[in-house]
PDB file of N, CA and C in Angstrom:
ATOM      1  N   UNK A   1       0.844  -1.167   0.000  1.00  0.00           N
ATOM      2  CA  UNK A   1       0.000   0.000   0.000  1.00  0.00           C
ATOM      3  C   UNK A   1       0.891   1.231   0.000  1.00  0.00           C
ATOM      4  N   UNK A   2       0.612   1.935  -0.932  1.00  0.00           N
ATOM      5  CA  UNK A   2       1.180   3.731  -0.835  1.00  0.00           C
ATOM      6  C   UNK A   2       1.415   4.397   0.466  1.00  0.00           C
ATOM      7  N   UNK A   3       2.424   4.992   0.791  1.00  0.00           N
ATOM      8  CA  UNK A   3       2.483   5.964   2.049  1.00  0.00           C
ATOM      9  C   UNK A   3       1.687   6.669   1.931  1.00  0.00           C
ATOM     10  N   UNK A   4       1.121   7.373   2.576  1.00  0.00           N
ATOM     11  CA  UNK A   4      -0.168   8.400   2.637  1.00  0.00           C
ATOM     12  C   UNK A   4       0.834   9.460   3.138  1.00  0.00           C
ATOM     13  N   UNK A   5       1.054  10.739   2.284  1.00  0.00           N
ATOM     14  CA  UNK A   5       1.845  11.865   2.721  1.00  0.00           C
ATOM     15  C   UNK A   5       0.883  12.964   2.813  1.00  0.00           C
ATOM     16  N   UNK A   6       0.161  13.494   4.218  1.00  0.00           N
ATOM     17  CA  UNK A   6      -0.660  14.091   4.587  1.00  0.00           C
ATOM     18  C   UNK A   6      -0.466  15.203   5.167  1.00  0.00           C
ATOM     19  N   UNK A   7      -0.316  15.073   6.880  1.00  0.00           N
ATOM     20  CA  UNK A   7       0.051  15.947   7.487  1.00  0.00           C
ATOM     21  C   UNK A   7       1.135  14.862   8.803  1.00  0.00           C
ATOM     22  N   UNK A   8       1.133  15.586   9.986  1.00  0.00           N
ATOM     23  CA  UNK A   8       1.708  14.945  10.974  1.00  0.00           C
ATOM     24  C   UNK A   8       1.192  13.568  11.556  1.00  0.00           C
ATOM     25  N   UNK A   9      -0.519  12.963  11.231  1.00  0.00           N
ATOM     26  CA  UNK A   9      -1.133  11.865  11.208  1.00  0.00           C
ATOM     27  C   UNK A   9      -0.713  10.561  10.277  1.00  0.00           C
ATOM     28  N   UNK A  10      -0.264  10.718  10.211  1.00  0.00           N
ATOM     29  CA  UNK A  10       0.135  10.228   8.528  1.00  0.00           C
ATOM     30  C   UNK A  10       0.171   8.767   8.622  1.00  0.00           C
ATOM     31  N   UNK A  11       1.034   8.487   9.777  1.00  0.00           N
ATOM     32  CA  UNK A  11       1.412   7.591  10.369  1.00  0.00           C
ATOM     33  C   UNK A  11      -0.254   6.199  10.586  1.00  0.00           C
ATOM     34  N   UNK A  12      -0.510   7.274  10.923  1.00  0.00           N
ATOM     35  CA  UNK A  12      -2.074   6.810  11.939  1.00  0.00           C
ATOM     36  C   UNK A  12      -2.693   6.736  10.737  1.00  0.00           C
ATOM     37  N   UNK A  13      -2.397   7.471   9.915  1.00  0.00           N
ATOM     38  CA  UNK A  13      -4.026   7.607   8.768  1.00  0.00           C
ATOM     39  C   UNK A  13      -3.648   5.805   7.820  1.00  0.00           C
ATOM     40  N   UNK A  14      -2.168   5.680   7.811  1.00  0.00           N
ATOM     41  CA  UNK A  14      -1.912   5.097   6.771  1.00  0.00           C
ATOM     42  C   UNK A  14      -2.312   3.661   7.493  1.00  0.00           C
ATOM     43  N   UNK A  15      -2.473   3.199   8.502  1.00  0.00           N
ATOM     44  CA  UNK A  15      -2.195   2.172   9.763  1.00  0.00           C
ATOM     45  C   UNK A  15      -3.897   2.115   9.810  1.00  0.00           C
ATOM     46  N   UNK A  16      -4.673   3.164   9.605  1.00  0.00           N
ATOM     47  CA  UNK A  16      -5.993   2.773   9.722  1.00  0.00           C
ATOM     48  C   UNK A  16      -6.574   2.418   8.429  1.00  0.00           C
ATOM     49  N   UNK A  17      -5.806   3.284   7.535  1.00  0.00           N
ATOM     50  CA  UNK A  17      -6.566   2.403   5.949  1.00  0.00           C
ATOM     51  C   UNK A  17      -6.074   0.917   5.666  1.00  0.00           C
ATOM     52  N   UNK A  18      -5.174   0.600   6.228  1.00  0.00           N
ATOM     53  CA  UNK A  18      -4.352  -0.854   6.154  1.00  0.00           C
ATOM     54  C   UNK A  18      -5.432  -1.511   6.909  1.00  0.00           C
ATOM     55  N   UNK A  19      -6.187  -1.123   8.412  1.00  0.00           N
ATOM     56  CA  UNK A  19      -6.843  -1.919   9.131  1.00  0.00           C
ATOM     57  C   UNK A  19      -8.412  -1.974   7.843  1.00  0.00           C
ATOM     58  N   UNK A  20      -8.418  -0.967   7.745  1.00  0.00           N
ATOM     59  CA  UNK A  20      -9.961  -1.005   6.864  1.00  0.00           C
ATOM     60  C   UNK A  20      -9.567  -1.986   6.151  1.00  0.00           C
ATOM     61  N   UNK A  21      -9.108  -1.920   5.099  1.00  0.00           N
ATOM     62  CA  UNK A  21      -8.648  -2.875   3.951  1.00  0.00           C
ATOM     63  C   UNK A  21      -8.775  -3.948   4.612  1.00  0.00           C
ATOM     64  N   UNK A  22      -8.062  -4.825   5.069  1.00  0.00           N
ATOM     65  CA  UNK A  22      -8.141  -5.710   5.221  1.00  0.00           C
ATOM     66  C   UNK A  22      -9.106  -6.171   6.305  1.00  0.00           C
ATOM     67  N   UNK A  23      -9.425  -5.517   7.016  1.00  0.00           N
ATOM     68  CA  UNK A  23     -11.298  -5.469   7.427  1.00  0.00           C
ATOM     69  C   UNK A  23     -12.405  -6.100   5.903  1.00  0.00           C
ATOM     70  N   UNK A  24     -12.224  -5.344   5.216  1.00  0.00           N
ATOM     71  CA  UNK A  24     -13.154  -5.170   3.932  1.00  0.00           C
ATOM     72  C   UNK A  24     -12.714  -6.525   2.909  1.00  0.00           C
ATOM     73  N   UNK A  25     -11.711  -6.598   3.115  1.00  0.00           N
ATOM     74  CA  UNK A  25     -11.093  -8.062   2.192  1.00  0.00           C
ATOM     75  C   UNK A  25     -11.607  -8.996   2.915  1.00  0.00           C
ATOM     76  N   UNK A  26     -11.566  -9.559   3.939  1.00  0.00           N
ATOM     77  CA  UNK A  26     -11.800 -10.187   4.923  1.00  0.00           C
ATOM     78  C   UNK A  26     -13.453 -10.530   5.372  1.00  0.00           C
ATOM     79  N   UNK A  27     -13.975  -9.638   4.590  1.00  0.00           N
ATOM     80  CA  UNK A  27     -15.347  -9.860   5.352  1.00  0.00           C
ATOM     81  C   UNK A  27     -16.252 -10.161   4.214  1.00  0.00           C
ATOM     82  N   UNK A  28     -17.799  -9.970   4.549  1.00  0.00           N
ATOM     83  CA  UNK A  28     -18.567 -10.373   3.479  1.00  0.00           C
ATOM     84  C   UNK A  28     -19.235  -9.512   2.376  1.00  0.00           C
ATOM     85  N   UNK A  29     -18.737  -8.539   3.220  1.00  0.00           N
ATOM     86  CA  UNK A  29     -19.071  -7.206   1.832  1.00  0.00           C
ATOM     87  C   UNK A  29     -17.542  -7.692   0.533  1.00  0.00           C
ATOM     88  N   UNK A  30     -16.651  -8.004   0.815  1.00  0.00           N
ATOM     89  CA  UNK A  30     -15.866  -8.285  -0.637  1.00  0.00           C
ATOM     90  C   UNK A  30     -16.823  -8.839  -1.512  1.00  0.00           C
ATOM     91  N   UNK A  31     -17.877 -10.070  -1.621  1.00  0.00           N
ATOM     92  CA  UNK A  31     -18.076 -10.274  -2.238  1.00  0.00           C
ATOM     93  C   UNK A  31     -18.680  -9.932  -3.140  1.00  0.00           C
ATOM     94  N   UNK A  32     -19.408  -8.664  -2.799  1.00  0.00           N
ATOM     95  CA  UNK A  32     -20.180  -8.111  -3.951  1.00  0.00           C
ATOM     96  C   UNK A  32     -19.537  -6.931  -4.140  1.00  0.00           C
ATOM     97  N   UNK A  33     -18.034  -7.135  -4.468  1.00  0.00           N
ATOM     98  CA  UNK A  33     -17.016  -6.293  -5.396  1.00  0.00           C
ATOM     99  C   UNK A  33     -16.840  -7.441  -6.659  1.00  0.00           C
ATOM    100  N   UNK A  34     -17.150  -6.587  -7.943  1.00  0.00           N
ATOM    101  CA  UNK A  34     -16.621  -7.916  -8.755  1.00  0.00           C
ATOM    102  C   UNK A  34     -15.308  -8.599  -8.721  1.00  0.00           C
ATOM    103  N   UNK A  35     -15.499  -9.136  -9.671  1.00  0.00           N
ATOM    104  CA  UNK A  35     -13.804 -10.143  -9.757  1.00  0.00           C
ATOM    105  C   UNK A  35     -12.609  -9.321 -10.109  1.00  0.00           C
ATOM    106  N   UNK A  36     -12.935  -8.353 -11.062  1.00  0.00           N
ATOM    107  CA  UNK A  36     -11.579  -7.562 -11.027  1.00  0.00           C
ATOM    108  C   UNK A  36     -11.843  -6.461 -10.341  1.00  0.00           C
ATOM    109  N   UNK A  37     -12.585  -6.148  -9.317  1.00  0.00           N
ATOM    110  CA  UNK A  37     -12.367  -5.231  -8.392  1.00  0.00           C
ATOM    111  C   UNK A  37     -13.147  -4.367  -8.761  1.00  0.00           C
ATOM    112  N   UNK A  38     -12.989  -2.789  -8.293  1.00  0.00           N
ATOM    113  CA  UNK A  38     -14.138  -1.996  -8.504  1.00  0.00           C
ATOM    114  C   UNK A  38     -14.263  -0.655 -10.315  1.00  0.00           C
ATOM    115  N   UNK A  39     -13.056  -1.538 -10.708  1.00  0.00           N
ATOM    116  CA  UNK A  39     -12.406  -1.239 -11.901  1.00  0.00           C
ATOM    117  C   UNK A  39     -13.812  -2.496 -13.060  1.00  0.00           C
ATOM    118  N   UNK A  40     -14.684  -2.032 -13.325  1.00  0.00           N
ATOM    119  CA  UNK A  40     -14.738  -4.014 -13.553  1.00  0.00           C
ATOM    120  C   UNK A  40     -14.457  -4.305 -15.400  1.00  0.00           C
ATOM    121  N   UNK A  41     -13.880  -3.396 -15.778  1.00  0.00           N
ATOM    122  CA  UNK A  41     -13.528  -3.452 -17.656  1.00  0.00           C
ATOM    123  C   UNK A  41     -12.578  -3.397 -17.932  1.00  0.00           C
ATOM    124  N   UNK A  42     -12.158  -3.536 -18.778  1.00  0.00           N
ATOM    125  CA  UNK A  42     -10.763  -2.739 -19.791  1.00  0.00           C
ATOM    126  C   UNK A  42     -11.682  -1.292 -20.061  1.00  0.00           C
ATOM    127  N   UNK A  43     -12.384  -1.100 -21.062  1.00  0.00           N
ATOM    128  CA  UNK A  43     -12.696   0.037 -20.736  1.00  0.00           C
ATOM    129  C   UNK A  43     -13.209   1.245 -19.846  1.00  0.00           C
ATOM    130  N   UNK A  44     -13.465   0.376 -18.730  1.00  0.00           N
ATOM    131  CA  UNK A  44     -13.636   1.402 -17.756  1.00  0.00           C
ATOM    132  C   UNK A  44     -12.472   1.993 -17.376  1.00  0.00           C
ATOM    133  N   UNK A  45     -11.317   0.937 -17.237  1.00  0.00           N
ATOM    134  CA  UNK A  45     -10.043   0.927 -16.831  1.00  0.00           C
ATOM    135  C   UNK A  45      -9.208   2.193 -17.672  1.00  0.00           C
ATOM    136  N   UNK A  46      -9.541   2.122 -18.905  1.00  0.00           N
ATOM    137  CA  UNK A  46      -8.846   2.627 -20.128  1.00  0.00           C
ATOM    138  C   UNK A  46      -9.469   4.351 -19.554  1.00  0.00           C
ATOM    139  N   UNK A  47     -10.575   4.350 -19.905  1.00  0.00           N
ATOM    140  CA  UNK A  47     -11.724   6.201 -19.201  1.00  0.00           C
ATOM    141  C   UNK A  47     -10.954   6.403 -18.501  1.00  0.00           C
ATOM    142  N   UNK A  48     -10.554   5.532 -17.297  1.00  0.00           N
ATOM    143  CA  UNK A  48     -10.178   6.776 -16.099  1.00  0.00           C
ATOM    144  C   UNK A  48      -8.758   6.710 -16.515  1.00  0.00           C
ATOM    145  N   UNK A  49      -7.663   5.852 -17.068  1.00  0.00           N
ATOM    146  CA  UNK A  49      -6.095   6.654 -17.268  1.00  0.00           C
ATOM    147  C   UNK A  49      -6.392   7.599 -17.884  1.00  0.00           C
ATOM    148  N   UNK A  50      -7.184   7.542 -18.985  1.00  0.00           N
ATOM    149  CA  UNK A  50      -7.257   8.607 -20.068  1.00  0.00           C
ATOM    150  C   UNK A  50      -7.784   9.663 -18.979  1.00  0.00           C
ATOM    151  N   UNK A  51      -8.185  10.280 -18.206  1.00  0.00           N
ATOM    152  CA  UNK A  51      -8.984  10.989 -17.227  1.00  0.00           C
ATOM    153  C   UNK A  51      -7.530  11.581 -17.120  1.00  0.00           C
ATOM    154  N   UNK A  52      -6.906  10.328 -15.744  1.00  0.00           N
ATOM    155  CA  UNK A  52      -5.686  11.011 -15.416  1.00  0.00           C
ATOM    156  C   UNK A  52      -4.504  11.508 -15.903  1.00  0.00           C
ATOM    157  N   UNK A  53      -4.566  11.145 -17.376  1.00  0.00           N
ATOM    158  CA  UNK A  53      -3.192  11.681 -18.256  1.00  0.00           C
ATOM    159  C   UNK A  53      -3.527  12.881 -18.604  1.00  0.00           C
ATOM    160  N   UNK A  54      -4.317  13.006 -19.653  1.00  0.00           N
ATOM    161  CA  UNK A  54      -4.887  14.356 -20.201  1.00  0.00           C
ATOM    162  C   UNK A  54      -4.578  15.761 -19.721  1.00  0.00           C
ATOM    163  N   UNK A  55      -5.197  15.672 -18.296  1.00  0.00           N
ATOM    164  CA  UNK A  55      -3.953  16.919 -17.554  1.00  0.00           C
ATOM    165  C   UNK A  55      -2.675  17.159 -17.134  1.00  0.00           C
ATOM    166  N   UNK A  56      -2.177  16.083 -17.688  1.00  0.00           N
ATOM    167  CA  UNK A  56      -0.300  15.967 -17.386  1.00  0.00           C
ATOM    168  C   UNK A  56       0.007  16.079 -18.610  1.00  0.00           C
ATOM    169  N   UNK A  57      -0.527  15.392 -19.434  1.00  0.00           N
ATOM    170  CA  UNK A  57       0.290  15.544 -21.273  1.00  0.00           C
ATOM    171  C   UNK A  57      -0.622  16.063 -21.827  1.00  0.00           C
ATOM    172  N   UNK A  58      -1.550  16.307 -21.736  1.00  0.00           N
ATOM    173  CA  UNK A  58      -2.473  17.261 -22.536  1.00  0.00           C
ATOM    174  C   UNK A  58      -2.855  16.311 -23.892  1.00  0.00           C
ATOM    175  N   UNK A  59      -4.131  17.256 -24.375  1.00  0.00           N
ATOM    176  CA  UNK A  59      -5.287  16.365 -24.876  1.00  0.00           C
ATOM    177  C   UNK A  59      -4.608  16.031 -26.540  1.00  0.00           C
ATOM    178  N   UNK A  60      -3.311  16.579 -26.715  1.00  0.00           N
ATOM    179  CA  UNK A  60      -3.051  16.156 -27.997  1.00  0.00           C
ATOM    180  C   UNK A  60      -2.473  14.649 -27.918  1.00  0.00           C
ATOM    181  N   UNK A  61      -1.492  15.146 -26.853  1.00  0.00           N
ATOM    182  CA  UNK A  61      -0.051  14.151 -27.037  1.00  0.00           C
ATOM    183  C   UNK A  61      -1.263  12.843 -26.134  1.00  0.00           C
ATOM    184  N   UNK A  62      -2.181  12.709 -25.640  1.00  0.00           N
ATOM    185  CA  UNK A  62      -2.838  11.299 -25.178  1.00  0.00           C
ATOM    186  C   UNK A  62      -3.430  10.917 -26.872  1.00  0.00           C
ATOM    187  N   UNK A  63      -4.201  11.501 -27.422  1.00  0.00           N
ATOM    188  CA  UNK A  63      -4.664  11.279 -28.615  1.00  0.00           C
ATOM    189  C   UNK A  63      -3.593  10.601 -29.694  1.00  0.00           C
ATOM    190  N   UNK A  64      -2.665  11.229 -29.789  1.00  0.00           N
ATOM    191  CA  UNK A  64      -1.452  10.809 -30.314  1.00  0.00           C
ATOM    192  C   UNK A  64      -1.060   8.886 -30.142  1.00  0.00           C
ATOM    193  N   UNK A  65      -1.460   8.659 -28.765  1.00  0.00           N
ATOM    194  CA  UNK A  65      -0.958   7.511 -28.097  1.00  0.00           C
ATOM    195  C   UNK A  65      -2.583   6.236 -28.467  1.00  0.00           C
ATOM    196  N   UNK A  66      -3.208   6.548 -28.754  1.00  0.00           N
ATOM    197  CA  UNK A  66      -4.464   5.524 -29.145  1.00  0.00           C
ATOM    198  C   UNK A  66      -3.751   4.674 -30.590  1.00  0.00           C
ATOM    199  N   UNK A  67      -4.409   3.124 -30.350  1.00  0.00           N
ATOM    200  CA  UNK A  67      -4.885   2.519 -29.387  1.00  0.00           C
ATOM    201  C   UNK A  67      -5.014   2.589 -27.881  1.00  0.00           C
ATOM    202  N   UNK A  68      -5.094   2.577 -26.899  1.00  0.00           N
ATOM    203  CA  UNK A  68      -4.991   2.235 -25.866  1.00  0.00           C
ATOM    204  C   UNK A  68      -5.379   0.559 -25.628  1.00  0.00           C
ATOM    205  N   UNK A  69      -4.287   0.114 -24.977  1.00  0.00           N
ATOM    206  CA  UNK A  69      -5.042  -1.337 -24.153  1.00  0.00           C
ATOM    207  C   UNK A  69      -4.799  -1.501 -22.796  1.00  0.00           C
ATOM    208  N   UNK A  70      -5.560  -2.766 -22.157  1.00  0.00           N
ATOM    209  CA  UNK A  70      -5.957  -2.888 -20.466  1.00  0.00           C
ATOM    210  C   UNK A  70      -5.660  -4.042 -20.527  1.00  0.00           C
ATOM    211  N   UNK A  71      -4.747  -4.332 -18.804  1.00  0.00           N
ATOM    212  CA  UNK A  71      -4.686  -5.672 -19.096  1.00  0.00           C
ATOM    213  C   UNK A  71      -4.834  -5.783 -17.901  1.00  0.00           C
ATOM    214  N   UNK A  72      -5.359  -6.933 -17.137  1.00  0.00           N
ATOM    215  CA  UNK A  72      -5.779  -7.143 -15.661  1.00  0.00           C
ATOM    216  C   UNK A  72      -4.556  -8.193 -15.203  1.00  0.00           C
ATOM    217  N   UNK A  73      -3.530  -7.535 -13.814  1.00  0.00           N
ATOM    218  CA  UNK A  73      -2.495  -8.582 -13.698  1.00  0.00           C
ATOM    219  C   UNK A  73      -2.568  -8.648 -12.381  1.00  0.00           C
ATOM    220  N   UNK A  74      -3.494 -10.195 -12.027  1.00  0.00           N
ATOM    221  CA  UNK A  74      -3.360  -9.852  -9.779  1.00  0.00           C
ATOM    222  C   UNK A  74      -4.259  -8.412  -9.749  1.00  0.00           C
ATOM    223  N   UNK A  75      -5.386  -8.680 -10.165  1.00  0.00           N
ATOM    224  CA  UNK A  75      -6.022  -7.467  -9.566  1.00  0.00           C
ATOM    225  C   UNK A  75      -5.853  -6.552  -9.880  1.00  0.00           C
ATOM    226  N   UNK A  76      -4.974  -5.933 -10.419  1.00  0.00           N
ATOM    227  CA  UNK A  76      -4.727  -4.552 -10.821  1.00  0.00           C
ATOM    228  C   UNK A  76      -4.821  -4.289 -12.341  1.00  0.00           C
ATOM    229  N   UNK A  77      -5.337  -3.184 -12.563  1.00  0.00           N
ATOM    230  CA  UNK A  77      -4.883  -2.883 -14.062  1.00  0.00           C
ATOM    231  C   UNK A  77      -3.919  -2.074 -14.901  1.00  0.00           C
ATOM    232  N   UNK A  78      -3.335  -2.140 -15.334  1.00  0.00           N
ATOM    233  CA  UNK A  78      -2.320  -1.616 -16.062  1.00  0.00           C
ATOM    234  C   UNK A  78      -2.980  -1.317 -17.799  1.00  0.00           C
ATOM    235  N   UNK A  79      -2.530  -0.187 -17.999  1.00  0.00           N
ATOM    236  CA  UNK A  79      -3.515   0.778 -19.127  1.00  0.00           C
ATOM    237  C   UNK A  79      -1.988   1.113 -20.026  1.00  0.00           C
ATOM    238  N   UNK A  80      -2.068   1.043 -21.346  1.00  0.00           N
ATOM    239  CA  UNK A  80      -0.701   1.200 -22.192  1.00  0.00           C
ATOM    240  C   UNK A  80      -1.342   2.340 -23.483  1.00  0.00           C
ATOM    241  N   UNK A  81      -0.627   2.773 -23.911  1.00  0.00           N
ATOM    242  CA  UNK A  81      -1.023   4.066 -25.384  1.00  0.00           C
ATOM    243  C   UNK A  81       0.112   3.063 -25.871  1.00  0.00           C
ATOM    244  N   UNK A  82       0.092   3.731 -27.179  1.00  0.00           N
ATOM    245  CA  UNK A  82       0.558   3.306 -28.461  1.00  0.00           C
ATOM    246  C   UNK A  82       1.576   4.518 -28.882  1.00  0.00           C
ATOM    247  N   UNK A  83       3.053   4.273 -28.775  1.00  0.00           N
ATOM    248  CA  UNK A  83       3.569   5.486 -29.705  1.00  0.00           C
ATOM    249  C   UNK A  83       3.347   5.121 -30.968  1.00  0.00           C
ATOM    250  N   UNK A  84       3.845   6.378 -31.764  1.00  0.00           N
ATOM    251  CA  UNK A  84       3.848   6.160 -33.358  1.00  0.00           C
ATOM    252  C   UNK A  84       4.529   5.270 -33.872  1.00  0.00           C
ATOM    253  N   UNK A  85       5.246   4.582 -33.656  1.00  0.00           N
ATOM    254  CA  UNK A  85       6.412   4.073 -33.893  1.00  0.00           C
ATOM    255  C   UNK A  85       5.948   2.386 -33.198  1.00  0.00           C
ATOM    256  N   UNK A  86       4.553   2.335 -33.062  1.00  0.00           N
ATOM    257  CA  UNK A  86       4.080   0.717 -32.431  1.00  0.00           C
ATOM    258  C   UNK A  86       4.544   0.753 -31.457  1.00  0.00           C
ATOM    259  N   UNK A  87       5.344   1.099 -30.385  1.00  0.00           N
ATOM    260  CA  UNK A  87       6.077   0.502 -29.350  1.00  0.00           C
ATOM    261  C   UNK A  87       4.681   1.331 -28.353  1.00  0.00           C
ATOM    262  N   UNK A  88       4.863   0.271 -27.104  1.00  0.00           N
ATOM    263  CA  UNK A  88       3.555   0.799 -26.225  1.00  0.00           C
ATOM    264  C   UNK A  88       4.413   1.947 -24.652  1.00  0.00           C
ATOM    265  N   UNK A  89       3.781   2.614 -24.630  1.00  0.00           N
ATOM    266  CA  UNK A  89       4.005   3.644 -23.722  1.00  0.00           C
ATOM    267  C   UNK A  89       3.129   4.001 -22.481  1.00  0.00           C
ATOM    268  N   UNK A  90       3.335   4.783 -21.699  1.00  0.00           N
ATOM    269  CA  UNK A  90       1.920   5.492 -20.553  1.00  0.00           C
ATOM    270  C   UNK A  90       1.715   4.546 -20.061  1.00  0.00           C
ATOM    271  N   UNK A  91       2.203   3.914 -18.751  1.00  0.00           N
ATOM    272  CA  UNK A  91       1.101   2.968 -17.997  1.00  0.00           C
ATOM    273  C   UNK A  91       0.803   3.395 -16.666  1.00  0.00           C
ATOM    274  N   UNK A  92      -0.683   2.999 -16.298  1.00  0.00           N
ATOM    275  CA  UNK A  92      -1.230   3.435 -14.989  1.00  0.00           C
ATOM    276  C   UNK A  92      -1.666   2.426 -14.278  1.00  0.00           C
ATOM    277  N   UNK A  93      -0.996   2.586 -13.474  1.00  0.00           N
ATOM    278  CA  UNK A  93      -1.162   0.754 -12.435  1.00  0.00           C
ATOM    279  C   UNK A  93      -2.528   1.107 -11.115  1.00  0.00           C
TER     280      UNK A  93
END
């Protein structure tokens, strides 16, 4: 899990989302999270990198990078663009 860089709690904040989590894994509400989590597509997956790039590289240079593909590895997804040149670029884990 990510450090949580907050304020002087930080410590505490990061130690209580660890307890949630695995509270929530652990219990019977997981199950009605789907199978790949609360992500549940490639394209849903694909919307939100594209969300979060767009304001870092701006709306040309993401456009530039389509195709986009999603690939689900252990739960997580990982989101790739396309340079010009075929080779795959941009990933958001």
């Amino acid at each position: 899990m990510a450090k949580v860089i907050a304020n002087d709690h930080s410590d505490k904040m990061q130690t209580w989302a660890e307890e949630y989590y695995n509270q929530f894994k652990s219990s019977t509400m997981s199950k009605y999270v789907h199978k790949s989590g609360v992500i549940p597509d490639e394209k849903t997956a694909i919307s939100i990198a594209v969300s979060v790039w767009k304001p870092i590289y701006g709306d040309e240079q993401i456009e530039k990078q389509k195709p986009y593909q999603a690939f689900l590895i252990d739960g997580n997804w990982s989101v790739l663009g396309t340079l010009p040149n075929g080779e795959l670029a941009l990933c958001l884990n």
